[in-house]
N, C-alpha and C. Protein backbone atom coordinates (compact mmCIF):
# COMPACT_ATOMS: atom_id res chain seq x y z
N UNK A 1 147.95 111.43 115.13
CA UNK A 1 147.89 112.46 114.11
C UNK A 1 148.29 113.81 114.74
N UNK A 2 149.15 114.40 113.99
CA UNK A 2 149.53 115.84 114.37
C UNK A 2 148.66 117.14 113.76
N UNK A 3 148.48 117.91 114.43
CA UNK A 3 147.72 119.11 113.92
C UNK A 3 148.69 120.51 113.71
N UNK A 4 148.71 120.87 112.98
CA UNK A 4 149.99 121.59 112.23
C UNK A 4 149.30 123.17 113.36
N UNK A 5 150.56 123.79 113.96
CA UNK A 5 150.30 124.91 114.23
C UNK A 5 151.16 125.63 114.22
N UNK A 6 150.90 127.11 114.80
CA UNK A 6 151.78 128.32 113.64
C UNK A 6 152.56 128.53 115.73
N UNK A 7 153.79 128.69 115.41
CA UNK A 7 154.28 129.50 116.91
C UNK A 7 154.25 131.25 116.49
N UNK A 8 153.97 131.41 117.54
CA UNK A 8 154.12 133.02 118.17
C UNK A 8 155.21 133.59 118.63
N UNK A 9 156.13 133.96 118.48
CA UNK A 9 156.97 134.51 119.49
C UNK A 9 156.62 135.49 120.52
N UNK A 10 157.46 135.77 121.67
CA UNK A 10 156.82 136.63 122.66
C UNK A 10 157.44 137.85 122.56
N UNK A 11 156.63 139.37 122.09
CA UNK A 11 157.63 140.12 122.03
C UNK A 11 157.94 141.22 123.52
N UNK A 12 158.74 141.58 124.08
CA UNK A 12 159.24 141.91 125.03
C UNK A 12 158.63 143.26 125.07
N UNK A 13 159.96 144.55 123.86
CA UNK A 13 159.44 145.41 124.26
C UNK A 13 159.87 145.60 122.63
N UNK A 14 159.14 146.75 121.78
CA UNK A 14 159.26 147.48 120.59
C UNK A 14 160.11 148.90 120.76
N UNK A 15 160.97 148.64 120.04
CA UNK A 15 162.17 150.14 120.31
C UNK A 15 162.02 150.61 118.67
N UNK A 16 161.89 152.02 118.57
CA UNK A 16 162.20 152.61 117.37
C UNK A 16 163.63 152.62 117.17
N UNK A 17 163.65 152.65 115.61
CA UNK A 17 164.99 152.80 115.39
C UNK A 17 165.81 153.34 115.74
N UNK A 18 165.63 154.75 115.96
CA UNK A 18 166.14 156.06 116.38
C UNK A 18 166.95 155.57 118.11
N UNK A 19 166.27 154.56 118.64
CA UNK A 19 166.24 154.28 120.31
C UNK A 19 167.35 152.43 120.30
N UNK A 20 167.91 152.44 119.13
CA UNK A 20 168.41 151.08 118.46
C UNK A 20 169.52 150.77 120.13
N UNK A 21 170.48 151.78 120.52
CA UNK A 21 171.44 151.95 121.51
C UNK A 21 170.55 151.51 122.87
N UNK A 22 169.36 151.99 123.04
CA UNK A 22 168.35 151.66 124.32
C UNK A 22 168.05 150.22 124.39
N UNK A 23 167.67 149.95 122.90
CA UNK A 23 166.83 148.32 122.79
C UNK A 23 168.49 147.24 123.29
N UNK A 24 169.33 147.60 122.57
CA UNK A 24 170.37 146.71 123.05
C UNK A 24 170.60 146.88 124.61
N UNK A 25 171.04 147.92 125.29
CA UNK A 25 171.24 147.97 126.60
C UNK A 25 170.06 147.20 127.58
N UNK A 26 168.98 147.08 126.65
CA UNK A 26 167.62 146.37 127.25
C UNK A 26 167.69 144.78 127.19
N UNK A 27 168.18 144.62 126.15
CA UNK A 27 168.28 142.92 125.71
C UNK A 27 169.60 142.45 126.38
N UNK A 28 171.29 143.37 126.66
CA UNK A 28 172.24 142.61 127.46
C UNK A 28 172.03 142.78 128.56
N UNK A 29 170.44 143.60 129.33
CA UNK A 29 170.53 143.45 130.72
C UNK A 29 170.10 142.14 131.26
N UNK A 30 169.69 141.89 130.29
CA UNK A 30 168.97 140.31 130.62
C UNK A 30 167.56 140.30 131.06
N UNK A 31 167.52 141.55 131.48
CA UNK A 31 165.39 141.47 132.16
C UNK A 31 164.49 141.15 130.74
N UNK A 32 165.09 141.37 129.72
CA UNK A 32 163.95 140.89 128.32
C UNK A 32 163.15 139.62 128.50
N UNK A 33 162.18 139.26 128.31
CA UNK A 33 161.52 138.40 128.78
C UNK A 33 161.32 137.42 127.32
N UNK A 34 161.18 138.25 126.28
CA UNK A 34 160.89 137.57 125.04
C UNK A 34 161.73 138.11 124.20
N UNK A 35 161.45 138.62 122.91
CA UNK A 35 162.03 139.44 121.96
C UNK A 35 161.88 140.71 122.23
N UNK A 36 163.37 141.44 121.52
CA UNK A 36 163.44 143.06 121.66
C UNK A 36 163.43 143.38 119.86
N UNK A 37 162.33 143.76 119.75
CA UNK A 37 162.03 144.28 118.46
C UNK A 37 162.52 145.68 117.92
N UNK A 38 163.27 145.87 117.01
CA UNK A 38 163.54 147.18 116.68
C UNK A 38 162.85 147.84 114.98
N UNK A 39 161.73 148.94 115.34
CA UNK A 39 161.31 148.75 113.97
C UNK A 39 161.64 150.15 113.29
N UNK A 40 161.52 149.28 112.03
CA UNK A 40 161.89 150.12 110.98
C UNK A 40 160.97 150.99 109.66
N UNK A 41 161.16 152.05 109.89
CA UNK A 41 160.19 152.49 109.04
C UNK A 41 160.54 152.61 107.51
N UNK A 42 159.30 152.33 106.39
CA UNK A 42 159.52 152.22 105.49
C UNK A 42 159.15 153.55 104.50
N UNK A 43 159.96 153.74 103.38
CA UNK A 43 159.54 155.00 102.58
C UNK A 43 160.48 156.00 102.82
C-alpha cells in the first residue's frame, strides 16, 4: 500500500522582482542548489 504524499521543492534563494537580472545571473552560475524564486507583488 502506498501512502500519498505532497513533495516540497527546495527553494534556493528569493529575488524580488525589481533584482529579476541578479536571480538569473544566480541560477546560470550554477551554485543554485534548489529553486531561484522570483516574487511578485500583487495590487
Amino acid at each position: 500500500m502506498t501512502t500519498a504524499r505532497r513533495l516540497r521543492p527546495v527553494i534556493d534563494r528569493v529575488f524580488a522582482f525589481d533584482d529579476a537580472p541578479a536571480a538569473y545571473r544566480h541560477h546560470a552560475s550554477g551554485e543554485a542548489f534548489g529553486k531561484v524564486v522570483i516574487a511578485v507583488k500583487r495590487g
